[in-house]
N, C-alpha and C. Protein backbone atom coordinates (compact mmCIF):
# COMPACT_ATOMS: atom_id res chain seq x y z
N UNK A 1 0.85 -1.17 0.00
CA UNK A 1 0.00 0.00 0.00
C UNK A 1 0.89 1.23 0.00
N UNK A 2 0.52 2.42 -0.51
CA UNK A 2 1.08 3.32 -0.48
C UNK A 2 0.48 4.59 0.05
N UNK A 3 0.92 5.01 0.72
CA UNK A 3 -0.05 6.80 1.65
C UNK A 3 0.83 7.73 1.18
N UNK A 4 0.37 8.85 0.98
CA UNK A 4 0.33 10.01 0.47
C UNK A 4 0.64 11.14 1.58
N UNK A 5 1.49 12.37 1.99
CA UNK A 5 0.56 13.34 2.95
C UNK A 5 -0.43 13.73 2.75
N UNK A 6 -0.96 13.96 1.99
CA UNK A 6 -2.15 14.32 1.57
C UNK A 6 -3.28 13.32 1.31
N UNK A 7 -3.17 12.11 1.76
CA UNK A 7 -4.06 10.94 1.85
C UNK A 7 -4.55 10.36 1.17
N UNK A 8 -3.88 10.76 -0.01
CA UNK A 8 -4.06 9.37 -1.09
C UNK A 8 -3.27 8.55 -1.12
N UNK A 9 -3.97 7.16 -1.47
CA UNK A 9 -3.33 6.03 -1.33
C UNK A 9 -3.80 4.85 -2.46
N UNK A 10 -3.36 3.71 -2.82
CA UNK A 10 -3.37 2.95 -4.19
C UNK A 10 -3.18 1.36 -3.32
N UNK A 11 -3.72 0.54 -4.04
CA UNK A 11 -3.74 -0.64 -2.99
C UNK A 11 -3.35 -1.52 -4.12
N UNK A 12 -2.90 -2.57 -4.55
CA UNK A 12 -3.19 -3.51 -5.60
C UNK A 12 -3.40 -4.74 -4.77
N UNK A 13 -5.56 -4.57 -5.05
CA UNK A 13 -5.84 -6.05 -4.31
C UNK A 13 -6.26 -6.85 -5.56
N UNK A 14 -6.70 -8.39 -5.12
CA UNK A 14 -6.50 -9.51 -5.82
C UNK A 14 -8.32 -9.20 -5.94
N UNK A 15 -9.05 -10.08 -7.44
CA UNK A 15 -10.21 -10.04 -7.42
C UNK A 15 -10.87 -10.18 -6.43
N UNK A 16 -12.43 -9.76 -6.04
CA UNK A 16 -12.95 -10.06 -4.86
C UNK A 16 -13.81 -9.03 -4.17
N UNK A 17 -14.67 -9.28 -3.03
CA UNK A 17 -14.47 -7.96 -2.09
C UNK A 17 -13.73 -8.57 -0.59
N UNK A 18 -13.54 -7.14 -0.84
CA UNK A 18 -12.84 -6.36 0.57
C UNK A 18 -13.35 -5.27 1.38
N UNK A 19 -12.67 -5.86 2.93
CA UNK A 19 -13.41 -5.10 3.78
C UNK A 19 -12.32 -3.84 3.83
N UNK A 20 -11.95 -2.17 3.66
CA UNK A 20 -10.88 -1.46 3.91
C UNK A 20 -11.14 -0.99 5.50
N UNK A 21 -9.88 -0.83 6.00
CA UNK A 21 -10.13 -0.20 7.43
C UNK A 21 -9.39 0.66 7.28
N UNK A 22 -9.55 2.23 7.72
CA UNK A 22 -8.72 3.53 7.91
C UNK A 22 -8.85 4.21 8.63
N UNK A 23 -7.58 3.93 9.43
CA UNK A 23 -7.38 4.99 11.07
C UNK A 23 -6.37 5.65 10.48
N UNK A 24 -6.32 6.70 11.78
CA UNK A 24 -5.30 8.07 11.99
C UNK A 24 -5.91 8.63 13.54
N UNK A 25 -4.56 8.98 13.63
CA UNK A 25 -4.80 9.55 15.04
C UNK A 25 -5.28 10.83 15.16
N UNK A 26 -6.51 11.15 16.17
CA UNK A 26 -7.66 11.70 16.76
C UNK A 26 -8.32 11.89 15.76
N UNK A 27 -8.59 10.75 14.81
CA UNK A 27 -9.94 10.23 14.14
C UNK A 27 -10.83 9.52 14.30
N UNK A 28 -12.02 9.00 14.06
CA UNK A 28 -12.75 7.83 14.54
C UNK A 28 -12.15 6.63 12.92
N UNK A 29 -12.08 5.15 13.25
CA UNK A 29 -11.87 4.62 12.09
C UNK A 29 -12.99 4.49 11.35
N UNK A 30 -12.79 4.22 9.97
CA UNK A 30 -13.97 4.24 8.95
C UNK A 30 -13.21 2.66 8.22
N UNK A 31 -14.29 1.84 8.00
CA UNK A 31 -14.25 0.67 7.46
C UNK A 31 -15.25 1.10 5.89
N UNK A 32 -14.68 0.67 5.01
CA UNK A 32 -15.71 0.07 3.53
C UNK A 32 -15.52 -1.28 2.94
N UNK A 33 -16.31 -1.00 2.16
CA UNK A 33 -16.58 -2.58 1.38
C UNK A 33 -16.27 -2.17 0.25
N UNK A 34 -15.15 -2.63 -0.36
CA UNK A 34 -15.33 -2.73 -1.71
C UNK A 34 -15.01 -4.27 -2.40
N UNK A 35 -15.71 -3.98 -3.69
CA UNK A 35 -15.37 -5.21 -4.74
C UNK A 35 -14.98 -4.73 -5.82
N UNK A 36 -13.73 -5.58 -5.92
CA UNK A 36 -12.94 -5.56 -7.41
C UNK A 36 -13.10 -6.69 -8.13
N UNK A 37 -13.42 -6.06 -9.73
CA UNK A 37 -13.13 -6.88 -10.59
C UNK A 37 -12.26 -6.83 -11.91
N UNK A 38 -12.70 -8.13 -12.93
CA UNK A 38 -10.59 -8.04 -13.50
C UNK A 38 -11.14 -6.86 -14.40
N UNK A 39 -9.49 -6.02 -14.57
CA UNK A 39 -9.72 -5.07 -15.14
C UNK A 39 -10.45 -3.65 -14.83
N UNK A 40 -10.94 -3.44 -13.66
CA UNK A 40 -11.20 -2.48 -13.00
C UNK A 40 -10.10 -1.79 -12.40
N UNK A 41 -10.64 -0.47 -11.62
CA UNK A 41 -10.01 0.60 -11.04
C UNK A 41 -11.04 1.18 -9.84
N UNK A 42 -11.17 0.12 -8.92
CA UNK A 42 -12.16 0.69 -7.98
C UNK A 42 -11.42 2.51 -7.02
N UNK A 43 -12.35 3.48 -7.28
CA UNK A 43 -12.03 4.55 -5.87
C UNK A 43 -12.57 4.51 -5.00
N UNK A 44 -12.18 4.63 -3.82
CA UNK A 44 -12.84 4.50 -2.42
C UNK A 44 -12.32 5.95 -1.61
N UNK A 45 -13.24 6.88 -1.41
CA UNK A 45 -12.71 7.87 -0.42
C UNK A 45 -13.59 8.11 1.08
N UNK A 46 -12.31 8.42 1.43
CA UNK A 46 -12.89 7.89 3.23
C UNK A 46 -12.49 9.91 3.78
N UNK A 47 -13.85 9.71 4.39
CA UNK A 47 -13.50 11.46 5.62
C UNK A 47 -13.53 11.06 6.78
N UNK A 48 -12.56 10.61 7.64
CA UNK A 48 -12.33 10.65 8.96
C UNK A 48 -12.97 11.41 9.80
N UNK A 49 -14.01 11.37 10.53
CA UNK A 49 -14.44 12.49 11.62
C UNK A 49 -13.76 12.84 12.56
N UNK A 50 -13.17 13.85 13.11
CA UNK A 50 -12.50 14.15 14.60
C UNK A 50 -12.34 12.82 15.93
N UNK A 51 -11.82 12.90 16.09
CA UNK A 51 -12.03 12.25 17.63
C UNK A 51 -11.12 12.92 18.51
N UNK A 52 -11.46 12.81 19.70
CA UNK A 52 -10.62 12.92 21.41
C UNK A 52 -9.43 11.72 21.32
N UNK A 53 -8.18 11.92 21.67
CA UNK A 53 -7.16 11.00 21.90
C UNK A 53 -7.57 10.69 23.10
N UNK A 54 -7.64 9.25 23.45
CA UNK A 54 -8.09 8.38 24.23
C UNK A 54 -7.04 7.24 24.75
N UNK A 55 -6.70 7.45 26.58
CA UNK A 55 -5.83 6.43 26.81
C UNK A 55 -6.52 5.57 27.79
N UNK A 56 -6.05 4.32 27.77
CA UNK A 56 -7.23 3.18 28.38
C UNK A 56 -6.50 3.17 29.11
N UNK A 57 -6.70 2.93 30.67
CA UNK A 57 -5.61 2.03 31.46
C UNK A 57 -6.15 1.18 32.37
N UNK A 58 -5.31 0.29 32.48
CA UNK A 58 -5.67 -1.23 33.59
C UNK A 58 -5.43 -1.21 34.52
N UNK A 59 -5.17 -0.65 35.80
CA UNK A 59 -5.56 -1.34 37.00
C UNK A 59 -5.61 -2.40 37.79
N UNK A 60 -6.54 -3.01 37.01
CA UNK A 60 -6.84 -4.07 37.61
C UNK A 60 -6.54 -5.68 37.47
N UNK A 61 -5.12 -4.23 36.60
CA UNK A 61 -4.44 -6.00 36.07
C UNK A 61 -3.19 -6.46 37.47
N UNK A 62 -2.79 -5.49 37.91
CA UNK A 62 -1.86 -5.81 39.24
C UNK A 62 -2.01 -6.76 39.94
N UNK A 63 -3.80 -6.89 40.12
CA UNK A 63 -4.14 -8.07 41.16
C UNK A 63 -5.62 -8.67 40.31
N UNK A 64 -4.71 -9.33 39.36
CA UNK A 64 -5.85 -9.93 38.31
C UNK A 64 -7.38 -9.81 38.43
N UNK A 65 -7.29 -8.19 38.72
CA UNK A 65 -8.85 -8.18 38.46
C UNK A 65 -9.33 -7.02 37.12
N UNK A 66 -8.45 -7.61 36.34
CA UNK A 66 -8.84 -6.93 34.70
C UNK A 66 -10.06 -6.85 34.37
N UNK A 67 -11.01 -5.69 34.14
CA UNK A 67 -12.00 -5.75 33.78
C UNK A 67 -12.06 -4.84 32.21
N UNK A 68 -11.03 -4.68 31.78
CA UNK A 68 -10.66 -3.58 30.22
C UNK A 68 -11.40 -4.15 29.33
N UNK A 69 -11.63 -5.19 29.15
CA UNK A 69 -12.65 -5.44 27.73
C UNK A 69 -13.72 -4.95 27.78
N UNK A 70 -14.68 -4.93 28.75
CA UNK A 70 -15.47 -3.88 28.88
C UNK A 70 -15.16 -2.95 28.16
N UNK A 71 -14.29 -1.96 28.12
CA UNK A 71 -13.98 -0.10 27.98
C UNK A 71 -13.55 -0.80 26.15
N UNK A 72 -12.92 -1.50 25.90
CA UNK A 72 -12.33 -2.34 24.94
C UNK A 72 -13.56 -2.28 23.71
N UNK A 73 -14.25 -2.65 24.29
CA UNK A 73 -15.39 -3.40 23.30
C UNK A 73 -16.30 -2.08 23.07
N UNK A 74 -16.53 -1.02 24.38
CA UNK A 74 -17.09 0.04 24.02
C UNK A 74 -16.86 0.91 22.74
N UNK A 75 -15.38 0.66 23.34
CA UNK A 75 -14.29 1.97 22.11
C UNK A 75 -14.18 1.49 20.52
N UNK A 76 -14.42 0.18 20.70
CA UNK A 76 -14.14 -0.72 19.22
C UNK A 76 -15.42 -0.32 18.33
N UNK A 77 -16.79 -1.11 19.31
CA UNK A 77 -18.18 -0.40 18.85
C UNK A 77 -18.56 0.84 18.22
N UNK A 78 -17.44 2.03 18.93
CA UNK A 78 -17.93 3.32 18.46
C UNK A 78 -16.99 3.91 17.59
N UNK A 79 -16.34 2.85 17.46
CA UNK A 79 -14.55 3.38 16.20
C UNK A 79 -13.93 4.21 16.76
N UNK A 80 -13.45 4.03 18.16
CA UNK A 80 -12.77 5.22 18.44
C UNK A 80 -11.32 4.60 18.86
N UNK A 81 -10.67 5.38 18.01
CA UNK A 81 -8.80 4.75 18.59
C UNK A 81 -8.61 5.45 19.83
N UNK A 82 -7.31 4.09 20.68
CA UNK A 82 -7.25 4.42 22.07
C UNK A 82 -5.96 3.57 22.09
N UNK A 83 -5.33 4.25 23.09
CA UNK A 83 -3.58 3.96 23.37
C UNK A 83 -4.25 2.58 24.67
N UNK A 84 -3.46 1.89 25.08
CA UNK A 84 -3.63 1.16 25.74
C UNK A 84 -2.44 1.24 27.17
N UNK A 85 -2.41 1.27 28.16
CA UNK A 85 -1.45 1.57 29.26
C UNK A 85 -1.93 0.25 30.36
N UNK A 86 -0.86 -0.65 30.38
CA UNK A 86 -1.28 -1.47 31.31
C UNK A 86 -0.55 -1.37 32.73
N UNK A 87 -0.77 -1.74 33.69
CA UNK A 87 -0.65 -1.52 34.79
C UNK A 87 -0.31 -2.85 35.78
N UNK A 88 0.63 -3.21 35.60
CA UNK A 88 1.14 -4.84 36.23
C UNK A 88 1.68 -4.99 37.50
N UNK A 89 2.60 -3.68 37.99
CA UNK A 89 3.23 -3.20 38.77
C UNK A 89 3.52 -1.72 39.84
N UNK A 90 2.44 -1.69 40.50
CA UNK A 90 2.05 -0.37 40.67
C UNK A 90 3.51 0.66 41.21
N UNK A 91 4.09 -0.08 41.05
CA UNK A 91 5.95 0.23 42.17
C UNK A 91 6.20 0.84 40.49
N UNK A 92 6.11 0.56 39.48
CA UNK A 92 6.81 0.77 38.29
C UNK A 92 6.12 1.66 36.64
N UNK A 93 5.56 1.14 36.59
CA UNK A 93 4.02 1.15 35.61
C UNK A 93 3.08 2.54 35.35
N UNK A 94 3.08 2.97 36.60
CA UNK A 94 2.25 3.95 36.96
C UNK A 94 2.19 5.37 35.61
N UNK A 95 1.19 6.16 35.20
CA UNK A 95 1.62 6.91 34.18
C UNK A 95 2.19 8.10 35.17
N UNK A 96 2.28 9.06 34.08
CA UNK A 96 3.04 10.67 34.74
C UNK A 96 1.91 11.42 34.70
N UNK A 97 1.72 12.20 35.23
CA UNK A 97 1.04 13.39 35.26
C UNK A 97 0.98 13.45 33.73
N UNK A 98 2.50 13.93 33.20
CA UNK A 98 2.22 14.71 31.49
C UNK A 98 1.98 13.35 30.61
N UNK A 99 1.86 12.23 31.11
CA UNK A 99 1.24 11.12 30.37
C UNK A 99 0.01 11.03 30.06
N UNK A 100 -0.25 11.68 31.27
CA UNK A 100 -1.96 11.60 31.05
C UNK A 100 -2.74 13.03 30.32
N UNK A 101 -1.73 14.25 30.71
CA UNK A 101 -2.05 15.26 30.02
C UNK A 101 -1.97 15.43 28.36
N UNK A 102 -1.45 14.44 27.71
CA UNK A 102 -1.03 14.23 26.45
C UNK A 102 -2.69 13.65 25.92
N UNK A 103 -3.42 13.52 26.53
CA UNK A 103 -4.80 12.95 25.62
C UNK A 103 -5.74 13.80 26.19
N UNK A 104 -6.84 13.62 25.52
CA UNK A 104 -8.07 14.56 25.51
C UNK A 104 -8.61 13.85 26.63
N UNK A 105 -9.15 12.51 26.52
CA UNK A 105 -9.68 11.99 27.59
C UNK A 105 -8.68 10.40 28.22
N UNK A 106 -9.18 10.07 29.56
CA UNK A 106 -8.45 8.91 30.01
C UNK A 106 -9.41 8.12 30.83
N UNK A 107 -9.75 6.81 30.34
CA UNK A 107 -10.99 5.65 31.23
C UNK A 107 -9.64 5.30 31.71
N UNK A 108 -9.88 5.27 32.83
CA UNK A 108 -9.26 4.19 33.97
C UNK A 108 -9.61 2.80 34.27
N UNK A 109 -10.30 1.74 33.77
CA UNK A 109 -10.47 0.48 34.28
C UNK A 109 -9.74 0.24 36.04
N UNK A 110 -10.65 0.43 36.89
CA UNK A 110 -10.12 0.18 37.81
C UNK A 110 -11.32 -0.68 39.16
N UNK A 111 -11.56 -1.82 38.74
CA UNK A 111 -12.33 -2.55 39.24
C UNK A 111 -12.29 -2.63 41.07
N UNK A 112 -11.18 -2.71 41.27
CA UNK A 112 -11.55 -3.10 42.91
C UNK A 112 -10.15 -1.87 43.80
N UNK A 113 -9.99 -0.82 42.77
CA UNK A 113 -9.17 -0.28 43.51
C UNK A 113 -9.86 1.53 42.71
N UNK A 114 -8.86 2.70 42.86
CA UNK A 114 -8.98 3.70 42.48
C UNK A 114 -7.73 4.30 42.22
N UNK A 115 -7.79 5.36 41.05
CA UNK A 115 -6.43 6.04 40.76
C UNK A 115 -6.26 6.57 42.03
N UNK A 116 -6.73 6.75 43.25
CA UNK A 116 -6.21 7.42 43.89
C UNK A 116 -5.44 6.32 45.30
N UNK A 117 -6.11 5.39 44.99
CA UNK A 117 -5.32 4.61 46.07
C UNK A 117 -3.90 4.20 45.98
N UNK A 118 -3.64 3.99 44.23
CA UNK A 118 -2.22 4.00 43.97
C UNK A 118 -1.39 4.87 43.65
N UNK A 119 -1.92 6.40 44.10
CA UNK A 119 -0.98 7.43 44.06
C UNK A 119 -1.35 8.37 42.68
N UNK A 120 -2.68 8.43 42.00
CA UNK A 120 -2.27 9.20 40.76
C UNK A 120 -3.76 9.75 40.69
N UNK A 121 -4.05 10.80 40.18
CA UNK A 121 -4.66 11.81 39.71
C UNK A 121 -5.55 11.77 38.54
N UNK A 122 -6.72 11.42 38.45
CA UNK A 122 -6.93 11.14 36.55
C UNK A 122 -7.75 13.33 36.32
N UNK A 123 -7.24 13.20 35.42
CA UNK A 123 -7.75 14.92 35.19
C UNK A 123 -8.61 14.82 34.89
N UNK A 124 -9.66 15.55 35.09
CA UNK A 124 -10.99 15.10 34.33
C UNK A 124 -10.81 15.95 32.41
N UNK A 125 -11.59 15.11 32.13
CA UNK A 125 -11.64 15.31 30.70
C UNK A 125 -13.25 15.29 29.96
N UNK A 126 -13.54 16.20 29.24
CA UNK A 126 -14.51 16.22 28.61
C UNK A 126 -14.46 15.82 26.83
N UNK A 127 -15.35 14.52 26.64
CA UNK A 127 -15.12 14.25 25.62
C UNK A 127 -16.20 14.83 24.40
């Protein structure tokens, strides 16, 4: 495949259809369908809508009580890209302040504990 700055791009797929998927960051993704056949030149143009940069984090993975697919399955449902930050080791792991200030919004997955019991701050964010 080839991308463009300017966002054109050229694919050479095999007869058939195809499903396309196209992300970019603080976009929502856009999926199409296309079908090619022999001797064609299918165009497909995609407009990305805005999105909020979105960081997930786990919690509740320290003391295996992961509950992220939840937030997972939300964000997938609504096409929204999201950084993922897991949390295994609360001694180590933990984000920064300007880690978290780097996105628009931040879900915490935190099932049986709180950002604040392990020392951290979530900013609030309006999405």
């Amino acid at each position: 495949m080839t991308i463009t700055v300017h966002g054109a791009y050229s694919l050479a797929l095999p007869i058939g259809t195809h499903v396309l998927r196209v992300q970019a960051g603080a976009h929502r993704v856009v999926t199409a369908e296309v079908t090619v056949t022999a001797g064609q030149t299918v165009t497909q143009n995609f407009a990305l809508p805005d999105a909020p940069t979105i960081l997930l984090l786990d919690s509740g993975r320290w003391y295996n009580g992961s509950a992220i697919h939840y937030y997972r399955q939300a964000l997938d449902d609504l096409n929204y890209l999201y950084d993922e930050w897991p949390i295994r080791d609360v001694t180590v792991d933990l984000p920064t302040t300007a880690t978290l200030r780097a996105y628009d919004g931040v879900i915490w997955s935190a099932p049986l504990d709180s950002p604040g019991l392990i020392g951290r701050v979530v900013l609030s964010a309006i999405f």
